[in-house]
PDBML (XML) file of the C-alpha atoms, coordinates in Angstrom:
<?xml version="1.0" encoding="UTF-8" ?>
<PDBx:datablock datablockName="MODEL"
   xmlns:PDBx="http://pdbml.pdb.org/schema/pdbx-v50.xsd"
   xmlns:xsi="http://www.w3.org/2001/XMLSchema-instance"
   xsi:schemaLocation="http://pdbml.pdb.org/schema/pdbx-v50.xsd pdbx-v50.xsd">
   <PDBx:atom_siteCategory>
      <PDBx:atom_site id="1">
         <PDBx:B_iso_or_equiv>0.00</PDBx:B_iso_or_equiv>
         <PDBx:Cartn_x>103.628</PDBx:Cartn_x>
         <PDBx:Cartn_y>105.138</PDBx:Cartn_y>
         <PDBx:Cartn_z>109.352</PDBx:Cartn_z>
         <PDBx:auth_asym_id>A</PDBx:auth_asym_id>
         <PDBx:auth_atom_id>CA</PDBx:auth_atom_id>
         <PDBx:auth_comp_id>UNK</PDBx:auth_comp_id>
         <PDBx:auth_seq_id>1</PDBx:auth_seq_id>
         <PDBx:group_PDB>ATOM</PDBx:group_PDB>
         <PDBx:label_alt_id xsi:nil="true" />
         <PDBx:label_asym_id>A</PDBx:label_asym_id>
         <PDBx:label_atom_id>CA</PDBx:label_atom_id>
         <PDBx:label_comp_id>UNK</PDBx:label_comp_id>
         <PDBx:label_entity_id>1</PDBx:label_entity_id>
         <PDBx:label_seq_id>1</PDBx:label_seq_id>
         <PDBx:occupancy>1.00</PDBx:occupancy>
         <PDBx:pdbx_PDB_model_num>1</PDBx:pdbx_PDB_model_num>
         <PDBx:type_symbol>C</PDBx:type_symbol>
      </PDBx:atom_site>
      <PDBx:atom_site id="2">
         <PDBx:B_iso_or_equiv>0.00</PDBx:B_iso_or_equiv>
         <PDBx:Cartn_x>103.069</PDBx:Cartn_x>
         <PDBx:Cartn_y>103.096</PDBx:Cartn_y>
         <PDBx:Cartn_z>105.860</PDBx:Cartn_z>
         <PDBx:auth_asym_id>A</PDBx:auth_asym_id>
         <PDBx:auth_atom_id>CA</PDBx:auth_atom_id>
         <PDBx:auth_comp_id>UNK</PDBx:auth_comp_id>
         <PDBx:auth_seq_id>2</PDBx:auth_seq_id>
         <PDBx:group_PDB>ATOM</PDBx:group_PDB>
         <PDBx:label_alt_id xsi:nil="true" />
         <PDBx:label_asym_id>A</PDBx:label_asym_id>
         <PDBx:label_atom_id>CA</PDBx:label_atom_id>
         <PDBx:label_comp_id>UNK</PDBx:label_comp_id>
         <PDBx:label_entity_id>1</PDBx:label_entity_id>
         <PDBx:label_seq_id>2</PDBx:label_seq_id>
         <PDBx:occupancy>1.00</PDBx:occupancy>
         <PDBx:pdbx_PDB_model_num>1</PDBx:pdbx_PDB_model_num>
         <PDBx:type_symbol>C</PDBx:type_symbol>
      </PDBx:atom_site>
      <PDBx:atom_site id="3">
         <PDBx:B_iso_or_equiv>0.00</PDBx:B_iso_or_equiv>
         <PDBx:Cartn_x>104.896</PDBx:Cartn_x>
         <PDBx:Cartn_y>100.397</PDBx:Cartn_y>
         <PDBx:Cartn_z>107.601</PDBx:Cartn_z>
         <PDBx:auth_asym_id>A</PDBx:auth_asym_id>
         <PDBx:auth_atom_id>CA</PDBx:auth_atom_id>
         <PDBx:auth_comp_id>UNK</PDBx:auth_comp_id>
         <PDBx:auth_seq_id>3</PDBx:auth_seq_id>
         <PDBx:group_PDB>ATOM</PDBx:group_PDB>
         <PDBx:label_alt_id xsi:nil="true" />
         <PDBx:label_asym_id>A</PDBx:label_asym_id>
         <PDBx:label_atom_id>CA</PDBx:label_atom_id>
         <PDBx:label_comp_id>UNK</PDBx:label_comp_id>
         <PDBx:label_entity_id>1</PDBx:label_entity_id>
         <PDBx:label_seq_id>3</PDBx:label_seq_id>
         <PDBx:occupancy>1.00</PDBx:occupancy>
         <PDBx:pdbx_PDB_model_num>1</PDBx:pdbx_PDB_model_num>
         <PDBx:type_symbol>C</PDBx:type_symbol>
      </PDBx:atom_site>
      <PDBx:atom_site id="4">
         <PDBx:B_iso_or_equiv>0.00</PDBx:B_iso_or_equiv>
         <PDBx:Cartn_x>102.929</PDBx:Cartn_x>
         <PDBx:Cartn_y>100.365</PDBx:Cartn_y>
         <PDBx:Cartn_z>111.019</PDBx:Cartn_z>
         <PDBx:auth_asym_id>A</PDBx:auth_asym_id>
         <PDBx:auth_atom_id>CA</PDBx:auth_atom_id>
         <PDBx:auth_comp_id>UNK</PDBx:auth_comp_id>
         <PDBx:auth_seq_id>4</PDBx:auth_seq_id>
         <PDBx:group_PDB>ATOM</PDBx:group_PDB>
         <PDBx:label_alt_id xsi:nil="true" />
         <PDBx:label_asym_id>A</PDBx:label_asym_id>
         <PDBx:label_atom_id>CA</PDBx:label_atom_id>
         <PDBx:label_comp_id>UNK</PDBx:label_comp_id>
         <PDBx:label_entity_id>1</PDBx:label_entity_id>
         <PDBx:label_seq_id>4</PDBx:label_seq_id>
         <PDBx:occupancy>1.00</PDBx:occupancy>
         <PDBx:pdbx_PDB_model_num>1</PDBx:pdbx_PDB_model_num>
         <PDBx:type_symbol>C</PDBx:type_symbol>
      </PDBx:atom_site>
      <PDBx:atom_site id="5">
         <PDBx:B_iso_or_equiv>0.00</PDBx:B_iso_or_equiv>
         <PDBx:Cartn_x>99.942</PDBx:Cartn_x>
         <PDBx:Cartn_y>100.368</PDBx:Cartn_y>
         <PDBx:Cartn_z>109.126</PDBx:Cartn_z>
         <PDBx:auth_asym_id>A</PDBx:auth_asym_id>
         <PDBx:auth_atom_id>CA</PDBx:auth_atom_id>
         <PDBx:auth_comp_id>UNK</PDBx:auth_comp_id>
         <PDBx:auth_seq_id>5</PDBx:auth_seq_id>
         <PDBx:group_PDB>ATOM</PDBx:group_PDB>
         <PDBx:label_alt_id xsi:nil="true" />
         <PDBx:label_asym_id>A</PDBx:label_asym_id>
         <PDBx:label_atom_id>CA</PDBx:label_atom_id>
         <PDBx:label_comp_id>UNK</PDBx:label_comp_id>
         <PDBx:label_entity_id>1</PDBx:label_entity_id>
         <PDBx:label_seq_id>5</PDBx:label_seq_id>
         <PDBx:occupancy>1.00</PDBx:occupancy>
         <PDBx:pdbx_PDB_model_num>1</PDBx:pdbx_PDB_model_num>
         <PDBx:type_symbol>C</PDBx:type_symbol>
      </PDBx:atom_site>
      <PDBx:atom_site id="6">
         <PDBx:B_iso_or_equiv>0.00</PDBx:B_iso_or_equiv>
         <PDBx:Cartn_x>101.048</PDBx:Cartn_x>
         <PDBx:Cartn_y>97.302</PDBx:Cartn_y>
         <PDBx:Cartn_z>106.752</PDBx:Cartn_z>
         <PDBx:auth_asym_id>A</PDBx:auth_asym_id>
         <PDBx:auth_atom_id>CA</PDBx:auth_atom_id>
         <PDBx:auth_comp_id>UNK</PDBx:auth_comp_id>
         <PDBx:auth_seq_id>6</PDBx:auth_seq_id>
         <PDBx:group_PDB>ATOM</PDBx:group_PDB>
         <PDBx:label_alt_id xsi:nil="true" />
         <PDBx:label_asym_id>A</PDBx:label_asym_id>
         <PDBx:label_atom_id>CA</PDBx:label_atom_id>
         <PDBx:label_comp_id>UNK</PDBx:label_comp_id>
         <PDBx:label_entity_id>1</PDBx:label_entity_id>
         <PDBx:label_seq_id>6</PDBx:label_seq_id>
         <PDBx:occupancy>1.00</PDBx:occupancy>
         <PDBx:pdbx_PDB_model_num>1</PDBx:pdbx_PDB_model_num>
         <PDBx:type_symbol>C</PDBx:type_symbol>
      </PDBx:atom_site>
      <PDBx:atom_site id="7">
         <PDBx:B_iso_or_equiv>0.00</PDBx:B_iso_or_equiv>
         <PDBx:Cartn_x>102.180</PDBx:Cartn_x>
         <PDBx:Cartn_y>95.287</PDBx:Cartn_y>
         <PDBx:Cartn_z>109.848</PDBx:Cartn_z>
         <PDBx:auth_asym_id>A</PDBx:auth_asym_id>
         <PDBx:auth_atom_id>CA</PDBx:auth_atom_id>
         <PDBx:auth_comp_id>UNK</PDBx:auth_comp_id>
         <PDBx:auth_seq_id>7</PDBx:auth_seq_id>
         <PDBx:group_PDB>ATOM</PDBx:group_PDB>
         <PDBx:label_alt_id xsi:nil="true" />
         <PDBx:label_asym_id>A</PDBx:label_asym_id>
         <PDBx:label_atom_id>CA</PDBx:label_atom_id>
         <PDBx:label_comp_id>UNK</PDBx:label_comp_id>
         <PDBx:label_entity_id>1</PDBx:label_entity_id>
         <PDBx:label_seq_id>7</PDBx:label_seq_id>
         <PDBx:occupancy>1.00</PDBx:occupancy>
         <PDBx:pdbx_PDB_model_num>1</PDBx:pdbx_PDB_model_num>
         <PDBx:type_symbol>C</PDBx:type_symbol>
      </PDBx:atom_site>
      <PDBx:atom_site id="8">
         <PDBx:B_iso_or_equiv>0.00</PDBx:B_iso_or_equiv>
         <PDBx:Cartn_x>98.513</PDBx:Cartn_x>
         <PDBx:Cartn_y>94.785</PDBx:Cartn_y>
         <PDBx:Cartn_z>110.838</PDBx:Cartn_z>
         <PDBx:auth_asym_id>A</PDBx:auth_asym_id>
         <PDBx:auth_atom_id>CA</PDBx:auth_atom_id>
         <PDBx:auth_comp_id>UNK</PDBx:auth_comp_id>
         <PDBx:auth_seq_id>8</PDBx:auth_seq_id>
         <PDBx:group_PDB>ATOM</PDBx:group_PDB>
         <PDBx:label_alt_id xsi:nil="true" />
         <PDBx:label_asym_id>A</PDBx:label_asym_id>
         <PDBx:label_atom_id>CA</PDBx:label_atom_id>
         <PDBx:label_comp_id>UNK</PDBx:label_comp_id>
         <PDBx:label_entity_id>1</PDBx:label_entity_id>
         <PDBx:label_seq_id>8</PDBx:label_seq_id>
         <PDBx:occupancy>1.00</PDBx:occupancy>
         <PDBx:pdbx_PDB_model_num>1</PDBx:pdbx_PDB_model_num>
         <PDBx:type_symbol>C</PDBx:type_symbol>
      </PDBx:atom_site>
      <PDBx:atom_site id="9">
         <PDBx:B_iso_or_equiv>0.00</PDBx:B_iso_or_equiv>
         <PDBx:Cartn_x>98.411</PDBx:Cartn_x>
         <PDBx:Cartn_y>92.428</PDBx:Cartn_y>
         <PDBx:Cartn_z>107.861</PDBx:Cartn_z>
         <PDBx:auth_asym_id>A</PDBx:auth_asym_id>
         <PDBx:auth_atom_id>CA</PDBx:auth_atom_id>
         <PDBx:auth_comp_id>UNK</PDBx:auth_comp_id>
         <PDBx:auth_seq_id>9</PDBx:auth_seq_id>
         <PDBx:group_PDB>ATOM</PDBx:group_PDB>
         <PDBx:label_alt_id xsi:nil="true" />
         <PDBx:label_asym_id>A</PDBx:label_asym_id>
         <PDBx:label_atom_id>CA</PDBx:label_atom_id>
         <PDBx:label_comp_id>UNK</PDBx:label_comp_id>
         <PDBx:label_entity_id>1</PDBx:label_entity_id>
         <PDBx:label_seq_id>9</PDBx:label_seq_id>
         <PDBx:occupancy>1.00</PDBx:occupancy>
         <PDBx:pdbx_PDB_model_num>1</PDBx:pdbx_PDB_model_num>
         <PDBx:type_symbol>C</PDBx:type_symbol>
      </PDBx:atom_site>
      <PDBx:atom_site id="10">
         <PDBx:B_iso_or_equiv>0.00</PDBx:B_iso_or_equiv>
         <PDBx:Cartn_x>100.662</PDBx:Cartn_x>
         <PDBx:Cartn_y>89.929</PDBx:Cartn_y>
         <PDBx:Cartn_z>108.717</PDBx:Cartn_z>
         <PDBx:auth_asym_id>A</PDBx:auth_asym_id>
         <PDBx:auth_atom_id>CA</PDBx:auth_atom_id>
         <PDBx:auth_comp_id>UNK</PDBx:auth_comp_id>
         <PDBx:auth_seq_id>10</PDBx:auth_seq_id>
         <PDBx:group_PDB>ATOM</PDBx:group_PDB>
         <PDBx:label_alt_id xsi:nil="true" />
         <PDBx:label_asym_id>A</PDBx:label_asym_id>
         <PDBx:label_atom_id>CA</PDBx:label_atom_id>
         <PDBx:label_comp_id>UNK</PDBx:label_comp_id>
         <PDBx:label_entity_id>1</PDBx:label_entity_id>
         <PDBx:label_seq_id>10</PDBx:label_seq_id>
         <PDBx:occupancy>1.00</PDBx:occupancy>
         <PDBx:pdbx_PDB_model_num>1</PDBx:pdbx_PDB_model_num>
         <PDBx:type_symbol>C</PDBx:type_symbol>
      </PDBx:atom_site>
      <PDBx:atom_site id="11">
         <PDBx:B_iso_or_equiv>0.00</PDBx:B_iso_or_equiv>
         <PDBx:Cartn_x>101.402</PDBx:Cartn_x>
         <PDBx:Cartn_y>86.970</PDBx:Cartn_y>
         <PDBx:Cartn_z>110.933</PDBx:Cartn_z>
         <PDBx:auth_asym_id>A</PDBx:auth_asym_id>
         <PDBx:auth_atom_id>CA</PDBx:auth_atom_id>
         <PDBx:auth_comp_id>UNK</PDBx:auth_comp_id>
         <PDBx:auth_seq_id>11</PDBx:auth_seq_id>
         <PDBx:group_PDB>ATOM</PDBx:group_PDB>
         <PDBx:label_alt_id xsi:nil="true" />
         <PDBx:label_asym_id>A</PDBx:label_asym_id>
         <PDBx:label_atom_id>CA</PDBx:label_atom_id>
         <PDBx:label_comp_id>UNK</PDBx:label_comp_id>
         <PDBx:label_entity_id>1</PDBx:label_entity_id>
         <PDBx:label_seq_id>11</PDBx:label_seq_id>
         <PDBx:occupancy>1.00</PDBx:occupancy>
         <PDBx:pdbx_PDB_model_num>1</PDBx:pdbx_PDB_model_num>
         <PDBx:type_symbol>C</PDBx:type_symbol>
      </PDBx:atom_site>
      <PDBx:atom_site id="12">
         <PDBx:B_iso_or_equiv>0.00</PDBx:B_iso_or_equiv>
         <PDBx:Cartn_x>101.807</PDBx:Cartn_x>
         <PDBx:Cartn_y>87.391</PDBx:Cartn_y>
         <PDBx:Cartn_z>114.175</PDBx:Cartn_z>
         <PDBx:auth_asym_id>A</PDBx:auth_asym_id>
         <PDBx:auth_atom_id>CA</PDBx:auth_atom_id>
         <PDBx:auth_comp_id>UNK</PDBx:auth_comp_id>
         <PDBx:auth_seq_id>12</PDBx:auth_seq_id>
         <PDBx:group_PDB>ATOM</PDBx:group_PDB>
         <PDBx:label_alt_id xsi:nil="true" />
         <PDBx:label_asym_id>A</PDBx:label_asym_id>
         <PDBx:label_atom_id>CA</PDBx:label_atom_id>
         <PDBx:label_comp_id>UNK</PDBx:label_comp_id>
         <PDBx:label_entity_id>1</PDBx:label_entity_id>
         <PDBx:label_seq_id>12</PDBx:label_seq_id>
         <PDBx:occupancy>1.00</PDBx:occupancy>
         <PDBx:pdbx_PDB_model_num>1</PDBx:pdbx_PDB_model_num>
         <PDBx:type_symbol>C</PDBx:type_symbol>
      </PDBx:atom_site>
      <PDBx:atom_site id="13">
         <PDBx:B_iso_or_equiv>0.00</PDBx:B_iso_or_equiv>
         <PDBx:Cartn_x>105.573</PDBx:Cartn_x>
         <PDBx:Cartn_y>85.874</PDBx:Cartn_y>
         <PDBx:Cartn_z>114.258</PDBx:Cartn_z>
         <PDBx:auth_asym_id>A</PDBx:auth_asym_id>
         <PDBx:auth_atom_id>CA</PDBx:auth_atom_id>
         <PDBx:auth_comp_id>UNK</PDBx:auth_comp_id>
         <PDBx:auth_seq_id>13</PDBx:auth_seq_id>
         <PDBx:group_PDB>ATOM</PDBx:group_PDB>
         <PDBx:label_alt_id xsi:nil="true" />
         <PDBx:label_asym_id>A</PDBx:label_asym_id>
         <PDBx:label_atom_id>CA</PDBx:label_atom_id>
         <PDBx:label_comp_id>UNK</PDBx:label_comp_id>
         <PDBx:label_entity_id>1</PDBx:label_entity_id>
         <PDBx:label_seq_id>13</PDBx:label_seq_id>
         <PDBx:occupancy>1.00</PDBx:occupancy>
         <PDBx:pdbx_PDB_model_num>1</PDBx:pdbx_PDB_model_num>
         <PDBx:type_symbol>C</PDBx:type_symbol>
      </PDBx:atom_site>
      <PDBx:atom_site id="14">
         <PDBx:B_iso_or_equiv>0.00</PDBx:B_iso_or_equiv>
         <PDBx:Cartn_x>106.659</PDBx:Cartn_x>
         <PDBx:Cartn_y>88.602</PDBx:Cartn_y>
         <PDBx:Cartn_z>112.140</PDBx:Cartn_z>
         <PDBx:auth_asym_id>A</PDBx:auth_asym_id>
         <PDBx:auth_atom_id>CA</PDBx:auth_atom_id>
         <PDBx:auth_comp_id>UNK</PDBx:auth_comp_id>
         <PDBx:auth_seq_id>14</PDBx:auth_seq_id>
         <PDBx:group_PDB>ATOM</PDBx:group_PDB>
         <PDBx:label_alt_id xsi:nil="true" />
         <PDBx:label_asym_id>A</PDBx:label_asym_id>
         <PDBx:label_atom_id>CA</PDBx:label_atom_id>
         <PDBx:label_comp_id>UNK</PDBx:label_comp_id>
         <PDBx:label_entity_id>1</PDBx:label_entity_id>
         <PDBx:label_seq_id>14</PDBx:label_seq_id>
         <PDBx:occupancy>1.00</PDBx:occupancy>
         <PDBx:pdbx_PDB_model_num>1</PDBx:pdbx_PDB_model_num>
         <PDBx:type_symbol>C</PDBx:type_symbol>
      </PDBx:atom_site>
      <PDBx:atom_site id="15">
         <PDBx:B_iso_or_equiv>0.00</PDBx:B_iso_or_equiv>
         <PDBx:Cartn_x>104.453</PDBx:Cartn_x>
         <PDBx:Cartn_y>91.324</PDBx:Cartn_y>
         <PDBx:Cartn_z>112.686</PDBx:Cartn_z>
         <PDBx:auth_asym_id>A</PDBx:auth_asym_id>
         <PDBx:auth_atom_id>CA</PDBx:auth_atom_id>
         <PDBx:auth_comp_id>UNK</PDBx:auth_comp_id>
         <PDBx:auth_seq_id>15</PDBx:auth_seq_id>
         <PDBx:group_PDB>ATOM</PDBx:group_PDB>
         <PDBx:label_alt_id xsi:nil="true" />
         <PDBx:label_asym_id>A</PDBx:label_asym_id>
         <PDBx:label_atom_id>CA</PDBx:label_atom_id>
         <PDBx:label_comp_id>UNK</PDBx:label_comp_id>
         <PDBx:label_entity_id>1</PDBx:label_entity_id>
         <PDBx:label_seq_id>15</PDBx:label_seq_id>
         <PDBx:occupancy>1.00</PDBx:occupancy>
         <PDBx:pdbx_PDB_model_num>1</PDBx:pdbx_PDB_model_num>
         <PDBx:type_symbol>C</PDBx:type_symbol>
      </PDBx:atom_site>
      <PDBx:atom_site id="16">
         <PDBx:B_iso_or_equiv>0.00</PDBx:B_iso_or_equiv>
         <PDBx:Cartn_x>106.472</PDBx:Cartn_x>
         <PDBx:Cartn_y>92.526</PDBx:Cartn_y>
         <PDBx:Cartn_z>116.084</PDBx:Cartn_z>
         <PDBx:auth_asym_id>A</PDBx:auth_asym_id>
         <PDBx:auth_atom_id>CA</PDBx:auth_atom_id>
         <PDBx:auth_comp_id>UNK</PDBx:auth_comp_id>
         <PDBx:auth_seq_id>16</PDBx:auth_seq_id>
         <PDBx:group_PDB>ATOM</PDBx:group_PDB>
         <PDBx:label_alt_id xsi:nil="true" />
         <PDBx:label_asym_id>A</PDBx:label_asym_id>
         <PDBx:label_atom_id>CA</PDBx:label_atom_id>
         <PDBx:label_comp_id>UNK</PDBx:label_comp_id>
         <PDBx:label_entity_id>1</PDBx:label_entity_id>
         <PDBx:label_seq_id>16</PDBx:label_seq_id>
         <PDBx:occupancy>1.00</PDBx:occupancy>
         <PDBx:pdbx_PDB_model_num>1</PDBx:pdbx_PDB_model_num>
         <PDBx:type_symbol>C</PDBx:type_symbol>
      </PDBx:atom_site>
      <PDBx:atom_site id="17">
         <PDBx:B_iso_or_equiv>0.00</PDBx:B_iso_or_equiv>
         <PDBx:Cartn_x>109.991</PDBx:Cartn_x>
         <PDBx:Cartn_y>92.525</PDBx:Cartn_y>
         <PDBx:Cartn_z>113.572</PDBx:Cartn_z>
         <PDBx:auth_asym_id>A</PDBx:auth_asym_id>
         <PDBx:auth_atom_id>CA</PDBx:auth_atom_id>
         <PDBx:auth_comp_id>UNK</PDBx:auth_comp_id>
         <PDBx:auth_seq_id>17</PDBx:auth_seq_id>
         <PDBx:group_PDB>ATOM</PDBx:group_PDB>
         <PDBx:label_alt_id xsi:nil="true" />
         <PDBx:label_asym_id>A</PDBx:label_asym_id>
         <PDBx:label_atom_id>CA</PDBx:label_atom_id>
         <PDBx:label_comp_id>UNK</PDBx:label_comp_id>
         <PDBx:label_entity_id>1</PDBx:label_entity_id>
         <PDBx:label_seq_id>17</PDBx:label_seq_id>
         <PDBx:occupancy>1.00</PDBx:occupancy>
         <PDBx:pdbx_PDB_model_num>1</PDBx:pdbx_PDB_model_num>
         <PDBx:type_symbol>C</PDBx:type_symbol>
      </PDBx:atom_site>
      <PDBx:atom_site id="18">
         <PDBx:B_iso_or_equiv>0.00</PDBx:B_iso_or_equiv>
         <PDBx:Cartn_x>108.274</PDBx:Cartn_x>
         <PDBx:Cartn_y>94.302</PDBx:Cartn_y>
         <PDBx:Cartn_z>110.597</PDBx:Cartn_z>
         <PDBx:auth_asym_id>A</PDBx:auth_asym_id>
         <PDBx:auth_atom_id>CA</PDBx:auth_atom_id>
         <PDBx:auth_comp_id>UNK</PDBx:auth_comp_id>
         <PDBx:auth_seq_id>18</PDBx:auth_seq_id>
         <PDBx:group_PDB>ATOM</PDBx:group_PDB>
         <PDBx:label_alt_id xsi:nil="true" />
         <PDBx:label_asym_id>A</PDBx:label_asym_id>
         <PDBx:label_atom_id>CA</PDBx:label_atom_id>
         <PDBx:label_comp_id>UNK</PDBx:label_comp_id>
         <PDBx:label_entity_id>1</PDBx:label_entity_id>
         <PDBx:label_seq_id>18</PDBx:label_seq_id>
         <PDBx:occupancy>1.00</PDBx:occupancy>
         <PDBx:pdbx_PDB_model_num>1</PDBx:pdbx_PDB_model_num>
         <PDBx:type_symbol>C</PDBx:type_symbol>
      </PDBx:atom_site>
      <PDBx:atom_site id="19">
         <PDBx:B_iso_or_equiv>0.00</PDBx:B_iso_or_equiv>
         <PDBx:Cartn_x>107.055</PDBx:Cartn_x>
         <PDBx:Cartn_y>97.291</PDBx:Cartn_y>
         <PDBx:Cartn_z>113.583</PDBx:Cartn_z>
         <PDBx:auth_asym_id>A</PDBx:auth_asym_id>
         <PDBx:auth_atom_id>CA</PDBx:auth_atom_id>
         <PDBx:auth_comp_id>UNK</PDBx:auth_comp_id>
         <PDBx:auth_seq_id>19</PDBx:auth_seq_id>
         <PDBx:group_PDB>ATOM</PDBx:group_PDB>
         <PDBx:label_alt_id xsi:nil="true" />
         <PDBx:label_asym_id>A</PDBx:label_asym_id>
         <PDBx:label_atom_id>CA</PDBx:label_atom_id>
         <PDBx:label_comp_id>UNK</PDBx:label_comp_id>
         <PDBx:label_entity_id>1</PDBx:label_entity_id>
         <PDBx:label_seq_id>19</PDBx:label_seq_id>
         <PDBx:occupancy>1.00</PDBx:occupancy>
         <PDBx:pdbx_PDB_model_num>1</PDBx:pdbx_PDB_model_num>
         <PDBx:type_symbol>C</PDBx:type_symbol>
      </PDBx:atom_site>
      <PDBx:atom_site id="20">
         <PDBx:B_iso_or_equiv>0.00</PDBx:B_iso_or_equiv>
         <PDBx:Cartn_x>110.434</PDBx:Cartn_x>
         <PDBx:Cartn_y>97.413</PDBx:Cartn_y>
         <PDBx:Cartn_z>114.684</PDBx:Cartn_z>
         <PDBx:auth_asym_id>A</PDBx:auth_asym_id>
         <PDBx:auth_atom_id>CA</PDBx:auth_atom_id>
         <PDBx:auth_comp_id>UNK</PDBx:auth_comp_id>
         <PDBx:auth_seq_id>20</PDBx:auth_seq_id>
         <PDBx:group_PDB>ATOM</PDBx:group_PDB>
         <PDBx:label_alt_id xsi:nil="true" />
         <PDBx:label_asym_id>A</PDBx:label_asym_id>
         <PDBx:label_atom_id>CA</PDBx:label_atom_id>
         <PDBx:label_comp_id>UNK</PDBx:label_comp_id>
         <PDBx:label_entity_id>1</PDBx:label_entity_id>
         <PDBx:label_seq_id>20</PDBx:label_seq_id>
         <PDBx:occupancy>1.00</PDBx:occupancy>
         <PDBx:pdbx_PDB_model_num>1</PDBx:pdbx_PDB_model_num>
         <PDBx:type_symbol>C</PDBx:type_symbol>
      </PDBx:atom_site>
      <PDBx:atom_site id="21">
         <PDBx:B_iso_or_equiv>0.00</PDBx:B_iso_or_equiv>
         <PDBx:Cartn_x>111.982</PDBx:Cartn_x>
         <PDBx:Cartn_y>98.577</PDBx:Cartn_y>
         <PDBx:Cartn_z>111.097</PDBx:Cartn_z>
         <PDBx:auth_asym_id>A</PDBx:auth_asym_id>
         <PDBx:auth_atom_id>CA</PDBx:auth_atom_id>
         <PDBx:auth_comp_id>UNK</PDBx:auth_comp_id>
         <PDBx:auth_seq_id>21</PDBx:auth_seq_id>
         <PDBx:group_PDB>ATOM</PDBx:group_PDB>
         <PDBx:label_alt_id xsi:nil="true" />
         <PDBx:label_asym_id>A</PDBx:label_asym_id>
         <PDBx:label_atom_id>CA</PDBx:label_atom_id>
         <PDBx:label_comp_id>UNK</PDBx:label_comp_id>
         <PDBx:label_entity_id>1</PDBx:label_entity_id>
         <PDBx:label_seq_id>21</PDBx:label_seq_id>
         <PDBx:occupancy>1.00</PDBx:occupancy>
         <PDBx:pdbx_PDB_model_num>1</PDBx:pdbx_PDB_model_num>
         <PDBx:type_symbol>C</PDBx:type_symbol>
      </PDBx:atom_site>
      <PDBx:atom_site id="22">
         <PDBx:B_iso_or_equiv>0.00</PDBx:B_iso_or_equiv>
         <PDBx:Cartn_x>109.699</PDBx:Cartn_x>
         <PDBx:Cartn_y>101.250</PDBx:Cartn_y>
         <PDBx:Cartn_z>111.329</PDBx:Cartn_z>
         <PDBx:auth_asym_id>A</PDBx:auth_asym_id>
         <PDBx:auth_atom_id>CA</PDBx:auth_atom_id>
         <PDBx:auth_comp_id>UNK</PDBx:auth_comp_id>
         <PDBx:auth_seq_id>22</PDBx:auth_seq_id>
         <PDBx:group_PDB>ATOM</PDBx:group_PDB>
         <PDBx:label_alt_id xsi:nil="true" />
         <PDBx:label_asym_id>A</PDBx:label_asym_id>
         <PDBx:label_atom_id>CA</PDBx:label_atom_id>
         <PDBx:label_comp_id>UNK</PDBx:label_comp_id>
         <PDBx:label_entity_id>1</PDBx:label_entity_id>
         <PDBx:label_seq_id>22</PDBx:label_seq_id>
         <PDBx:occupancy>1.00</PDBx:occupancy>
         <PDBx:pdbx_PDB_model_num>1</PDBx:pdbx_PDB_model_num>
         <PDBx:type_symbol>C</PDBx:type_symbol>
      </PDBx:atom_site>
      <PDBx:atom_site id="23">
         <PDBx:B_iso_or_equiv>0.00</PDBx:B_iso_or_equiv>
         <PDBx:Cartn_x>110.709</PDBx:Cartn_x>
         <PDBx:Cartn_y>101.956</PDBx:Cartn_y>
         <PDBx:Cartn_z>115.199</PDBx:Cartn_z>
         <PDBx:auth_asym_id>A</PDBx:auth_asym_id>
         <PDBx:auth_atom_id>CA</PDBx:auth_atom_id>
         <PDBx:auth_comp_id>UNK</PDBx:auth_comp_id>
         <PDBx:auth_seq_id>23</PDBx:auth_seq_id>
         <PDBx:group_PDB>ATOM</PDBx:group_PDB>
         <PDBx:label_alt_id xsi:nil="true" />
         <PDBx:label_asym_id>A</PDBx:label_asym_id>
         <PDBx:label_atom_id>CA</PDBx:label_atom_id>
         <PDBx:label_comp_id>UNK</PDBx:label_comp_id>
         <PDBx:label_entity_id>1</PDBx:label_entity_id>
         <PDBx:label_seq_id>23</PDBx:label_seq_id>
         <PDBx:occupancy>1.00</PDBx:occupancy>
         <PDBx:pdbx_PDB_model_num>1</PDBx:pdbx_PDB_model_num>
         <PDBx:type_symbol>C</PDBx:type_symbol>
      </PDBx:atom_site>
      <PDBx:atom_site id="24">
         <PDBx:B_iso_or_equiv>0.00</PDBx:B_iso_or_equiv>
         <PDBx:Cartn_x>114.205</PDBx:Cartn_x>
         <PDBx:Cartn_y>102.016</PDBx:Cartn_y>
         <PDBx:Cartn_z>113.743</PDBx:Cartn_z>
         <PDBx:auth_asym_id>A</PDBx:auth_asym_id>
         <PDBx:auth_atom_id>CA</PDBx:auth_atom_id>
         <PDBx:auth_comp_id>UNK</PDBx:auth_comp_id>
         <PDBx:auth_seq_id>24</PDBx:auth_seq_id>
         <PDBx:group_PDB>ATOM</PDBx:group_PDB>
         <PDBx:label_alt_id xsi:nil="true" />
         <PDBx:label_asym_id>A</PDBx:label_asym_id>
         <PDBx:label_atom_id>CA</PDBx:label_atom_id>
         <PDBx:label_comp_id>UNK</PDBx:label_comp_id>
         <PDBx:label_entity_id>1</PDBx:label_entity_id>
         <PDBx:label_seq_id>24</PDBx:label_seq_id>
         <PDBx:occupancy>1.00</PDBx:occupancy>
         <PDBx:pdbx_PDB_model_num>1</PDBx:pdbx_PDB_model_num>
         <PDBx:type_symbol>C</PDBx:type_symbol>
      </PDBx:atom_site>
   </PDBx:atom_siteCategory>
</PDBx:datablock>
């Protein structure tokens, strides 16, 4: 959940990645 809600500060090339650690 700390992750998700970190993702929505970054770039969108990366953003979809970072989410999917915290899918994992």
């Amino acid at each position: 959940q700390l992750l998700l809600q970190k993702a929505k500060t970054l770039d969108s090339a990366r953003q979809g990645a970072y989410r999917a650690v915290a899918t994992a």
